[in-house]
N, C-alpha and C. Protein backbone atom coordinates (compact mmCIF):
# COMPACT_ATOMS: atom_id res chain seq x y z
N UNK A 1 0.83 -1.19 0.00
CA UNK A 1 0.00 0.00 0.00
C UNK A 1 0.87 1.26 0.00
N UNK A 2 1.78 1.25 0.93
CA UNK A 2 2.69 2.17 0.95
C UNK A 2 3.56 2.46 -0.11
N UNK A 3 3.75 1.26 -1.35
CA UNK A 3 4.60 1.72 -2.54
C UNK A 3 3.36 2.02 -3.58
N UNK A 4 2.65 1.97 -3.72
CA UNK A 4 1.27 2.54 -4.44
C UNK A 4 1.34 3.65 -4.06
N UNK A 5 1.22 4.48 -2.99
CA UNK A 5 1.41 5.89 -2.59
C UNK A 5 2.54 6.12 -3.09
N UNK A 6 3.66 6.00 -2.87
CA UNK A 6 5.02 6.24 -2.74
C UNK A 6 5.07 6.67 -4.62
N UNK A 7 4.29 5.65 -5.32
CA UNK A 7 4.57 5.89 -6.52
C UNK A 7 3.59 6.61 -7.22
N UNK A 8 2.62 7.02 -7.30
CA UNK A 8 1.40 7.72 -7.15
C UNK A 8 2.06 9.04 -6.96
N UNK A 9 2.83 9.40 -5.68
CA UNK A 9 3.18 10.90 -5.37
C UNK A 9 4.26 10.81 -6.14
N UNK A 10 5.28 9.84 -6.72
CA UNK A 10 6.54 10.16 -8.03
C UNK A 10 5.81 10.88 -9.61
N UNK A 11 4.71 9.94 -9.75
CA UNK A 11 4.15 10.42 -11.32
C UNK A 11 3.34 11.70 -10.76
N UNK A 12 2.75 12.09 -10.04
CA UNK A 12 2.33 13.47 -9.79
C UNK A 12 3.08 14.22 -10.06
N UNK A 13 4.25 14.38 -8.83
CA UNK A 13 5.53 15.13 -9.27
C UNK A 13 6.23 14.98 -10.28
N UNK A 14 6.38 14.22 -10.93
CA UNK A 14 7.12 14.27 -12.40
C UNK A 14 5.79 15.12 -13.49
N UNK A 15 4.56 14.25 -13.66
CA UNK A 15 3.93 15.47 -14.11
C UNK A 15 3.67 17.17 -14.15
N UNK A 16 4.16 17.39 -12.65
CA UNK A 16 3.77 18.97 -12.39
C UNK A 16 4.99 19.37 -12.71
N UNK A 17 6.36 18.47 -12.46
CA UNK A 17 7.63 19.13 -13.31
C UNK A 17 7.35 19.09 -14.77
N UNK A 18 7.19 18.29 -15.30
CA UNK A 18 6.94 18.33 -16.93
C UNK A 18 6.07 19.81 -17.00
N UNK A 19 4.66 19.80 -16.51
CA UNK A 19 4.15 20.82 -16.81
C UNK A 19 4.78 22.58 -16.59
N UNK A 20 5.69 22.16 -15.43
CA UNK A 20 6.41 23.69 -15.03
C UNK A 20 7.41 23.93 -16.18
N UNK A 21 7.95 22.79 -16.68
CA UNK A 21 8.92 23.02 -17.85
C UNK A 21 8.36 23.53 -19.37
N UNK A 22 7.13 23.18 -19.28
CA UNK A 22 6.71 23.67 -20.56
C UNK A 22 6.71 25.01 -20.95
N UNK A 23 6.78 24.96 -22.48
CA UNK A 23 6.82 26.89 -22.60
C UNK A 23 5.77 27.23 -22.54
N UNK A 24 5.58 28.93 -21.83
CA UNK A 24 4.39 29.16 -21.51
C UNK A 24 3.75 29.69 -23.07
N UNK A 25 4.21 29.53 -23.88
CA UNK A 25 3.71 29.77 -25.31
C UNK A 25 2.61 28.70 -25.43
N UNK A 26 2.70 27.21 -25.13
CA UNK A 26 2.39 26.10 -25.00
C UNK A 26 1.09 25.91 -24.53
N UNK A 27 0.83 27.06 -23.09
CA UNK A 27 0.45 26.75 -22.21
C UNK A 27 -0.73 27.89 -22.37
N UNK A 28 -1.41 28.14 -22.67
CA UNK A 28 -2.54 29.04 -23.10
C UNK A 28 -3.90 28.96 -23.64
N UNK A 29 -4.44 28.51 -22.53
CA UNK A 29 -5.76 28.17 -22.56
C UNK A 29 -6.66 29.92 -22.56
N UNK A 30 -6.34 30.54 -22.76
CA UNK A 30 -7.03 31.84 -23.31
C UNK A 30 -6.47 32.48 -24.63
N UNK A 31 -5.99 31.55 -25.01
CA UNK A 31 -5.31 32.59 -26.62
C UNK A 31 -4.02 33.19 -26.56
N UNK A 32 -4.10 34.22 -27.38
CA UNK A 32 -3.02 35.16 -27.12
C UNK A 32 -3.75 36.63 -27.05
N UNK A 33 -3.11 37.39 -27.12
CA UNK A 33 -3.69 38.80 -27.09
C UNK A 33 -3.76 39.56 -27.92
N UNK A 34 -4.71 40.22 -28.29
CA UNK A 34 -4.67 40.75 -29.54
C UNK A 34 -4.08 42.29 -29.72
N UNK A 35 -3.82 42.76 -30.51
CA UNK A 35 -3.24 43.87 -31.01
C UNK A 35 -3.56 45.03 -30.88
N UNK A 36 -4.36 45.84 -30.74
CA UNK A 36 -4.70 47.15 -31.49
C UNK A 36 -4.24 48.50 -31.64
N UNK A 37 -2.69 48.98 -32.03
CA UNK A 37 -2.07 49.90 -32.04
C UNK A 37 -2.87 51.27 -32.67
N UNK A 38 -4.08 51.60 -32.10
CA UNK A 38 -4.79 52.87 -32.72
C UNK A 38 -4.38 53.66 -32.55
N UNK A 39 -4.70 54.93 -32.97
CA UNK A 39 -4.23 56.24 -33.02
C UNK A 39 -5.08 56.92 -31.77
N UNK A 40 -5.19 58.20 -31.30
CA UNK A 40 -5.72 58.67 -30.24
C UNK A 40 -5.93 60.04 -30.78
N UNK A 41 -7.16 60.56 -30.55
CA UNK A 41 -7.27 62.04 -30.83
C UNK A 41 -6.58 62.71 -29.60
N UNK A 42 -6.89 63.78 -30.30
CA UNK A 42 -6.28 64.98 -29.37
C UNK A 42 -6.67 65.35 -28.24
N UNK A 43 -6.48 64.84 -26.87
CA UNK A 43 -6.71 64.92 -25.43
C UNK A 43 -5.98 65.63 -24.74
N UNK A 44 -6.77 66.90 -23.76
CA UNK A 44 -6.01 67.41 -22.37
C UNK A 44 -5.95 66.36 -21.93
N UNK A 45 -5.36 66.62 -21.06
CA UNK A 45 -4.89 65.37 -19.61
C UNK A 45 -4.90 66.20 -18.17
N UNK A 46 -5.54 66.37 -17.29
CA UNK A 46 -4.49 66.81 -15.96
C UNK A 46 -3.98 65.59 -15.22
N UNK A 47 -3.08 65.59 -14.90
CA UNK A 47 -2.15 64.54 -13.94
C UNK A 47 -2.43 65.26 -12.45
N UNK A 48 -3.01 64.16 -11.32
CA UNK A 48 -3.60 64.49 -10.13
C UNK A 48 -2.04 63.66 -9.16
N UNK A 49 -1.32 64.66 -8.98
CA UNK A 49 0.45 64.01 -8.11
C UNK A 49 0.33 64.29 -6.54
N UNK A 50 0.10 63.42 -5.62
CA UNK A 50 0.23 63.70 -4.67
C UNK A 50 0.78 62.38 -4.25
N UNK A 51 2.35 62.49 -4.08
CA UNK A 51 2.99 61.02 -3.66
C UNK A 51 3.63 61.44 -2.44
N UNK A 52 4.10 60.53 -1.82
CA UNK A 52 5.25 60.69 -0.55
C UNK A 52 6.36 60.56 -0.23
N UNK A 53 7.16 60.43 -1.44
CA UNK A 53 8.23 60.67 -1.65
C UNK A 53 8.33 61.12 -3.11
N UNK A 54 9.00 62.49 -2.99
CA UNK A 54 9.62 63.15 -4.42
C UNK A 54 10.41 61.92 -4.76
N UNK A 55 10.98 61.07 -4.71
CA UNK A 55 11.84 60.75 -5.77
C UNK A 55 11.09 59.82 -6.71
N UNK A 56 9.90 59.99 -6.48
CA UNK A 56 8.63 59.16 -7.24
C UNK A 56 8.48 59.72 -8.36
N UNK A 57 8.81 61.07 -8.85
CA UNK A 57 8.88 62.34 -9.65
C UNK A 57 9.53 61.95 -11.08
N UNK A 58 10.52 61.07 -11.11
CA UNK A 58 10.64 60.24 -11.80
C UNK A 58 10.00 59.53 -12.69
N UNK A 59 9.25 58.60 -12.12
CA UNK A 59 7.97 57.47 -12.47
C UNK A 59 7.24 58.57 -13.03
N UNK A 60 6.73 59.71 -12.74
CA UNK A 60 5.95 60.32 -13.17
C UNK A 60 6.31 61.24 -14.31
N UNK A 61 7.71 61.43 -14.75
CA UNK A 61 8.15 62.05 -15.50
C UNK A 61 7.94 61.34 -17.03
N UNK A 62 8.54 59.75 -16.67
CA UNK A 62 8.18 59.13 -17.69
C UNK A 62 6.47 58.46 -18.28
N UNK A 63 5.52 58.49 -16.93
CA UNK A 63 4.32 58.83 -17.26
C UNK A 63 3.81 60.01 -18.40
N UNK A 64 4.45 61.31 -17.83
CA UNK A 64 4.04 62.71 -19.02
C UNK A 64 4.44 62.39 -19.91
N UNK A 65 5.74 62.08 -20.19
CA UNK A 65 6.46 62.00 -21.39
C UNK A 65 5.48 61.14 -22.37
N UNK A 66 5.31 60.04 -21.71
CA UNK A 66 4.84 58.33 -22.67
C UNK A 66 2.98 59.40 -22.97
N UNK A 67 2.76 59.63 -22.41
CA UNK A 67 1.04 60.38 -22.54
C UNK A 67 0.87 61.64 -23.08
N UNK A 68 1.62 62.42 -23.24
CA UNK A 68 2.21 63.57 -23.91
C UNK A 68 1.94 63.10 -25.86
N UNK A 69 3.21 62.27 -25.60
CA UNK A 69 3.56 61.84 -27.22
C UNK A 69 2.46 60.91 -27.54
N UNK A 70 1.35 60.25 -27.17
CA UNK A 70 0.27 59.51 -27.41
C UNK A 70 -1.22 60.47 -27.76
N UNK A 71 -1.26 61.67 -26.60
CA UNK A 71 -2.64 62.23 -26.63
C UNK A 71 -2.54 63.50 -27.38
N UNK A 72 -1.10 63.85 -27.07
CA UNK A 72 -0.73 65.01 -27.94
C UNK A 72 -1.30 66.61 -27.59
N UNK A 73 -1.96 66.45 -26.92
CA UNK A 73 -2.81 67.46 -26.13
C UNK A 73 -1.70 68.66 -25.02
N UNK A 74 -2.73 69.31 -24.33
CA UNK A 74 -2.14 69.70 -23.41
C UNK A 74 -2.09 68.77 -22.14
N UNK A 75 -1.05 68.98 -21.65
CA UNK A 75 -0.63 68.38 -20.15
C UNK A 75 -0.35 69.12 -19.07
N UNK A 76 -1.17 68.86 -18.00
CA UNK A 76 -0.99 69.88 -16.88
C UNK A 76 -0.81 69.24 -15.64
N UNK A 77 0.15 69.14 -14.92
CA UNK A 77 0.27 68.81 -13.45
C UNK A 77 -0.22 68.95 -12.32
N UNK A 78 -0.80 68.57 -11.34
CA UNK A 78 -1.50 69.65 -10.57
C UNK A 78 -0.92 68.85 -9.09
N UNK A 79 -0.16 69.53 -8.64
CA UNK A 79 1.14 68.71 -6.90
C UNK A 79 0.70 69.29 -6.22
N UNK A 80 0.32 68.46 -4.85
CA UNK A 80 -0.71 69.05 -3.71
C UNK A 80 0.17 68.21 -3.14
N UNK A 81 0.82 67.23 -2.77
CA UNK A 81 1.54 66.59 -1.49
C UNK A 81 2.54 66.60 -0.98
N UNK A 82 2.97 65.71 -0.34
CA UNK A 82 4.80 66.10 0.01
C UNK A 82 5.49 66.16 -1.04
N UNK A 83 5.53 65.36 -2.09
CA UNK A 83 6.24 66.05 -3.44
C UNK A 83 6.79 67.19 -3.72
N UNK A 84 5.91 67.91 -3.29
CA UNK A 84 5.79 69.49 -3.70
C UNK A 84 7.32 70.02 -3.05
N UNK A 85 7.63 69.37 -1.82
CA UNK A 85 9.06 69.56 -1.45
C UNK A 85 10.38 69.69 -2.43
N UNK A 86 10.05 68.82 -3.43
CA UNK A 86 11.02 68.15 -4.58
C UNK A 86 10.60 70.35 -5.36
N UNK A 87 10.09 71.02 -5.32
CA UNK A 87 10.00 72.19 -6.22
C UNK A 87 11.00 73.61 -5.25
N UNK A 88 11.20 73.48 -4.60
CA UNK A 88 11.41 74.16 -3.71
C UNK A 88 13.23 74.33 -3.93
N UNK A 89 13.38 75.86 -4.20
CA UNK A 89 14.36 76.08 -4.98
C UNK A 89 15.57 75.36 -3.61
N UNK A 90 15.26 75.66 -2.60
CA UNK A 90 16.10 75.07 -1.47
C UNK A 90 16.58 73.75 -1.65
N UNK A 91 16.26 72.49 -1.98
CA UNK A 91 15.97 71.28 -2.24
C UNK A 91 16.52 71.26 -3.70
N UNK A 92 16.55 72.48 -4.24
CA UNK A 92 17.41 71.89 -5.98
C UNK A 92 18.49 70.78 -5.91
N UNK A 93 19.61 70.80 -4.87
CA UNK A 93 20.32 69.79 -5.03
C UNK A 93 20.17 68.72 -5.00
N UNK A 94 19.60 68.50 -4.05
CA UNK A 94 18.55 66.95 -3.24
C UNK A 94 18.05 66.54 -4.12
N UNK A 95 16.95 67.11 -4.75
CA UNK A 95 15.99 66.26 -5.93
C UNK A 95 16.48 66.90 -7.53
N UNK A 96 17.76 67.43 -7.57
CA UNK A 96 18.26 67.96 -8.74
C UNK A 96 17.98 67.11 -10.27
N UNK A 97 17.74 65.39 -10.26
CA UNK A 97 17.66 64.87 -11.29
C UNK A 97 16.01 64.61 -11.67
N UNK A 98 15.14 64.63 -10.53
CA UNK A 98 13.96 64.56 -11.15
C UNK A 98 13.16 66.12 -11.39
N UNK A 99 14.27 66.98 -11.03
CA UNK A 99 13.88 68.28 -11.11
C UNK A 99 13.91 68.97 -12.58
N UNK A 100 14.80 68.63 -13.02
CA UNK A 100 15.30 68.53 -14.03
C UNK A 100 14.79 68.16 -15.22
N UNK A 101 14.78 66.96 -15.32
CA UNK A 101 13.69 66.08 -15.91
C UNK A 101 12.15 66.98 -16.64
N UNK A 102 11.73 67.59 -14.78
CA UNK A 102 10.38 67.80 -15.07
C UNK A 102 10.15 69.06 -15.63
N UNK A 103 11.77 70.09 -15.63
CA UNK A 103 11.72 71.56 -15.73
C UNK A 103 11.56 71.48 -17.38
N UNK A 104 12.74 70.23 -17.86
CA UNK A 104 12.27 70.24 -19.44
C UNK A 104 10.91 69.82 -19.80
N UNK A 105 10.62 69.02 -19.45
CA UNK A 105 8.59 69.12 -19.51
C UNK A 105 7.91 70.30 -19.92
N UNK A 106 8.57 71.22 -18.78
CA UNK A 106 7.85 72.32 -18.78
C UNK A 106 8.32 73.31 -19.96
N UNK A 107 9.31 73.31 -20.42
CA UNK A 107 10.08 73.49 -21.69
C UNK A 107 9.44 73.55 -22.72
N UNK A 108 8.96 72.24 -22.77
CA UNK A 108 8.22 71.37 -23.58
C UNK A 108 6.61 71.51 -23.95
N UNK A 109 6.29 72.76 -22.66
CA UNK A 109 5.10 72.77 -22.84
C UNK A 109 3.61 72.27 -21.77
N UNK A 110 4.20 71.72 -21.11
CA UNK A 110 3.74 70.78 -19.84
C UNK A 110 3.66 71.89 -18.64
N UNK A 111 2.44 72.26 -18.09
CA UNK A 111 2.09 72.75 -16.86
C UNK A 111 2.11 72.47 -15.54
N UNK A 112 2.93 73.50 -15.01
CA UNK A 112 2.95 72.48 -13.04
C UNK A 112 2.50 73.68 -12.79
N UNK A 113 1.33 73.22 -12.04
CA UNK A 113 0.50 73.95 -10.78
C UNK A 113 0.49 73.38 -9.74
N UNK A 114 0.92 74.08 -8.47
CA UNK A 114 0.95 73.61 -7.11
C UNK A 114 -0.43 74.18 -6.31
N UNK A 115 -0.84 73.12 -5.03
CA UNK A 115 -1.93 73.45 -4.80
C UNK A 115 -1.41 74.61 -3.65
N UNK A 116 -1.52 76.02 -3.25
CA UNK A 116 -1.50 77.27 -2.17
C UNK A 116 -1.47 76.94 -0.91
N UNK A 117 -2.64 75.88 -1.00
CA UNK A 117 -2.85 75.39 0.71
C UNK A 117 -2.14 74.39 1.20
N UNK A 118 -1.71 73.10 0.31
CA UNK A 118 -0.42 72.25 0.58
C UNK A 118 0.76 73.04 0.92
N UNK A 119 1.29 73.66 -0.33
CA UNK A 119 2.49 74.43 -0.02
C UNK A 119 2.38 75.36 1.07
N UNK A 120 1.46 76.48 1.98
CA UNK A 120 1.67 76.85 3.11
C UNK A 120 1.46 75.74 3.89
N UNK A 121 0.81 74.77 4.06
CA UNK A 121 0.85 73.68 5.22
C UNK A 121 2.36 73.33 5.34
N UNK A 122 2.75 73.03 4.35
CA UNK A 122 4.09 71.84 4.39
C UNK A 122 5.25 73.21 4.22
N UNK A 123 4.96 74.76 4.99
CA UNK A 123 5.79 75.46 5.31
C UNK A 123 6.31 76.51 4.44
N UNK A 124 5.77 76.51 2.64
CA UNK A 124 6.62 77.05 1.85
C UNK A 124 5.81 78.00 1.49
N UNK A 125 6.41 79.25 0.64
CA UNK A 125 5.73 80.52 0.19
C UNK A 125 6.03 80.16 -1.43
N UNK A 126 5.20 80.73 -2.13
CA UNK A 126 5.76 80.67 -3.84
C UNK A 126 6.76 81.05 -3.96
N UNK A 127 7.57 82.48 -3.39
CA UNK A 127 8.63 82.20 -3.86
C UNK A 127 9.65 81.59 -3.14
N UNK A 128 9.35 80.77 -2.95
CA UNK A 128 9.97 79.17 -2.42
C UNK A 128 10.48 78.49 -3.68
N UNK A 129 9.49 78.69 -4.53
CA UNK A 129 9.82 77.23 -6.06
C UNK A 129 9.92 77.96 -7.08
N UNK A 130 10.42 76.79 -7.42
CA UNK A 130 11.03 77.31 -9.15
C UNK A 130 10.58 77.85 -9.84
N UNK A 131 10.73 78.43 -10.82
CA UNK A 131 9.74 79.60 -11.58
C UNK A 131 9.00 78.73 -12.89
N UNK A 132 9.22 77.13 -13.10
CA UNK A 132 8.49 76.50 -14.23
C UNK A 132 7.18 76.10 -13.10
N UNK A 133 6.81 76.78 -11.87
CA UNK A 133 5.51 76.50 -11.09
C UNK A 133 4.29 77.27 -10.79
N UNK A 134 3.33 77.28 -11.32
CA UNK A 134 2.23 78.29 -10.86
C UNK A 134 1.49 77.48 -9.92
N UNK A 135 1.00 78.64 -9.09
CA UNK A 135 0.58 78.36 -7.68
C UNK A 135 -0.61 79.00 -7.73
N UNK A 136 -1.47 77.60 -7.41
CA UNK A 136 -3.04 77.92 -7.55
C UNK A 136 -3.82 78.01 -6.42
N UNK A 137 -5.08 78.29 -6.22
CA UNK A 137 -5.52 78.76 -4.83
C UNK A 137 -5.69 77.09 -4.05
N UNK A 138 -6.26 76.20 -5.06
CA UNK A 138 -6.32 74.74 -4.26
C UNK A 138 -5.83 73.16 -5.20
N UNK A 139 -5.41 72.27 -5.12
CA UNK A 139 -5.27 71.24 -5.80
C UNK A 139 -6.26 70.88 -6.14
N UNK A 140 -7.62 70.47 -5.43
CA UNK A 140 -8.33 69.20 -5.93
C UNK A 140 -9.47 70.27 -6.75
N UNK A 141 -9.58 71.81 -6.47
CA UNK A 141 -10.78 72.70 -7.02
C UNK A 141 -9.86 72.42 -8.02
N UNK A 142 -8.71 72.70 -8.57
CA UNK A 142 -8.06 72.83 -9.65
C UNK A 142 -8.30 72.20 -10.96
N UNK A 143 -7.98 70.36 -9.70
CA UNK A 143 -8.30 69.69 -11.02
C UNK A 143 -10.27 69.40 -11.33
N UNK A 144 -10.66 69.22 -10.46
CA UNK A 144 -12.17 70.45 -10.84
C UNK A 144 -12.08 71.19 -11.99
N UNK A 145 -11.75 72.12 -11.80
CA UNK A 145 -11.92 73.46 -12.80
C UNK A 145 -10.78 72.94 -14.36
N UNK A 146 -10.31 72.26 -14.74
CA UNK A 146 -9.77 71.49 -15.46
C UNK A 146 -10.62 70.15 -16.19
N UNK A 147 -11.35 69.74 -15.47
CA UNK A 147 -12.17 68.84 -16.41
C UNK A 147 -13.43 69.52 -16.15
N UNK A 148 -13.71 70.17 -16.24
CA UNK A 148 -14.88 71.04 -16.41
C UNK A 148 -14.49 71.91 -18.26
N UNK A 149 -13.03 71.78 -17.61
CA UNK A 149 -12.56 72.27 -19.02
C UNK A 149 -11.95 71.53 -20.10
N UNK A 150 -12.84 70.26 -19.89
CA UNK A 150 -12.52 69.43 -20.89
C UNK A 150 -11.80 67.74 -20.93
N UNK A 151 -10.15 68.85 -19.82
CA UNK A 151 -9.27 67.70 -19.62
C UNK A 151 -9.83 66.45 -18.50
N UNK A 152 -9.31 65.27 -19.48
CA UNK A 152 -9.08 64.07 -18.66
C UNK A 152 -8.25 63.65 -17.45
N UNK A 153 -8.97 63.39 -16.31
CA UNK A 153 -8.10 62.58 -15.64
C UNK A 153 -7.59 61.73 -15.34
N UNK A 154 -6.33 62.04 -14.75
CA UNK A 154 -5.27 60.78 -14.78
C UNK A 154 -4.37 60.95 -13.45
N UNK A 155 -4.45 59.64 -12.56
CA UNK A 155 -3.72 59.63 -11.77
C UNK A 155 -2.57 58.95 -11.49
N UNK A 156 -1.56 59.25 -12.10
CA UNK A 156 -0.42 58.44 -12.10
C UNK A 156 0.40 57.78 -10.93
N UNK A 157 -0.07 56.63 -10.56
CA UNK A 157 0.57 56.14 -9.15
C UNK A 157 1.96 55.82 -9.73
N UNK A 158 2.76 56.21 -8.41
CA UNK A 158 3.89 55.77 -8.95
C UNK A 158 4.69 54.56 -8.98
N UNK A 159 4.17 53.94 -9.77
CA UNK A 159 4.61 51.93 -9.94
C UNK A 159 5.26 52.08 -10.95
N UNK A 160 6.20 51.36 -11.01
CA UNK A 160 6.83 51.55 -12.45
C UNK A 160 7.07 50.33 -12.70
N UNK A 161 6.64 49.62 -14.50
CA UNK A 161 6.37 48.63 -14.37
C UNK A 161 7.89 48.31 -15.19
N UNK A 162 8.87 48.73 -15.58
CA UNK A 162 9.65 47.86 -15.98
C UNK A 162 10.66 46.95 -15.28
N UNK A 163 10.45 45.87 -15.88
CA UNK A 163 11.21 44.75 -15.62
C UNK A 163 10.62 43.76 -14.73
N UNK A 164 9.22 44.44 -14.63
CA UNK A 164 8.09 42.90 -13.64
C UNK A 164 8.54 41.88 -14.05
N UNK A 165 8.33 41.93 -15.03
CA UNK A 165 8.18 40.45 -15.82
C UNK A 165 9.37 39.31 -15.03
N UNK A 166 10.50 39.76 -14.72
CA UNK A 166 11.75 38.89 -14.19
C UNK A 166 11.20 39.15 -12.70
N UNK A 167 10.39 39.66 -12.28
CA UNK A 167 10.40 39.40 -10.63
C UNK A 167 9.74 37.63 -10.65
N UNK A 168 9.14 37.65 -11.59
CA UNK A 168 8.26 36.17 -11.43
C UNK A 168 9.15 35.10 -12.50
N UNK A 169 9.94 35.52 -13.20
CA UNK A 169 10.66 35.19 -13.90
C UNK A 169 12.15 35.52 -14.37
N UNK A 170 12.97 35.47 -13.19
CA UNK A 170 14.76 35.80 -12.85
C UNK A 170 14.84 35.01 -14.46
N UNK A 171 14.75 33.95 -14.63
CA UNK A 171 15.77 32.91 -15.73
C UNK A 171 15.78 33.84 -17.12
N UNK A 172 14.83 34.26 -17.46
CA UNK A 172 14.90 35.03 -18.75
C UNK A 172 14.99 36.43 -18.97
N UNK A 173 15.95 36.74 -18.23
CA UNK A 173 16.53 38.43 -18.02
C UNK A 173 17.35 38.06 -18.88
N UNK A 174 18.19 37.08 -19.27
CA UNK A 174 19.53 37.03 -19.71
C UNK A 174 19.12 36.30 -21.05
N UNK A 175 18.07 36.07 -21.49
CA UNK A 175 17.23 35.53 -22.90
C UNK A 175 17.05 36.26 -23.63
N UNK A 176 16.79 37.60 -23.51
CA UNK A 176 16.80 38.71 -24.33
C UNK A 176 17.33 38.55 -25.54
C-alpha cells in the first residue's frame, strides 16, 4: 500500500515538473492577445500628483512624457503633497535629477501647478519654487476646474512597471 502511494506521489511530481517546464507559449488556454495599435485624438490630460516621496517624480516624469507623445494634447500637473518639497528652490540639489527632468517638460510645454494650501501647510511661500511653477488657490478645485474644461483625468501612481516580468521570472533576463 505504501509503494502505491510512494509511486502515485513520483508520477504526480514528475507530471507537475513536466508541466512547469513547458513553454508558456504552450500553455494558453485563453489565446493570445490581440493587437490594437490605434491612433488617439487629441486629449487634455491633468495629472492628479500627490505622492510621498519626491523621488517618485521620476515614475511620473516618464508617465508625461509616454502620454504627452500619445494624446498630444495639453498636459498639466496639478502637486498638492509632500512632493511638492522636490519644487522648492532650497531642495534643488537633493531632488536635482527629477527636477530637471520635469523643468524640461515644462520646456516642452507641460504645466505644473501647485496646490497654495499644501504648499503653506508643508511650510513654503511661492517664492519658495522654481519659476516652471504656478501656484493655484487649491489642488483638488483645480483639477475640478480642469475637467470642467474638458481635460481628462489621470492619476499616475507611482509603480513603475519595468522589468516585472523577471520578478516572477529571474531565468529570462539574460534571454533577451
Amino acid at each position: 500500500m505504501k509503494s502505491v502511494r510512494l509511486m502515485m506521489a513520483t508520477i504526480g511530481m514528475l507530471a507537475m515538473l513536466s508541466v512547469g517546464n513547458a513553454n508558456a507559449a504552450e500553455f494558453a488556454p485563453y489565446g493570445t492577445a490581440k493587437v490594437d495599435m490605434h491612433e488617439y485624438p487629441v486629449i487634455n490630460a491633468v495629472f492628479d500628483v500627490n505622492y510621498d516621496d519626491p523621488k517618485k517624480l521620476n515614475v511620473l516624469y516618464a508617465f508625461i512624457k509616454n502620454t504627452s507623445v500619445q494624446l498630444k494634447g495639453k498636459m498639466v500637473v496639478v502637486t498638492h503633497g509632500p512632493e511638492l518639497r522636490a519644487f522648492a528652490k532650497e531642495n534643488y540639489e537633493k531632488y536635482q535629477g527629477a527636477v530637471d527632468k520635469l523643468a524640461s517638460l515644462a520646456e516642452a510645454g507641460v504645466e505644473f501647478r501647485m496646490c497654495n494650501n499644501a504648499m503653506r501647510a508643508a511650510g513654503f511661500k511661492a517664492e519658495d519654487m522654481h519659476g516652471f511653477v504656478t501656484i493655484v488657490p487649491a489642488g483638488f478645485p483645480e483639477i475640478a476646474y480642469l475637467q470642467d474644461k474638458g481635460y481628462q483625468y489621470i492619476n499616475p501612481l507611482p509603480l513603475p512597471v519595468r522589468g516585472v516580468r523577471y520578478l516572477d521570472h529571474p531565468e529570462l533576463k539574460n534571454k533577451k
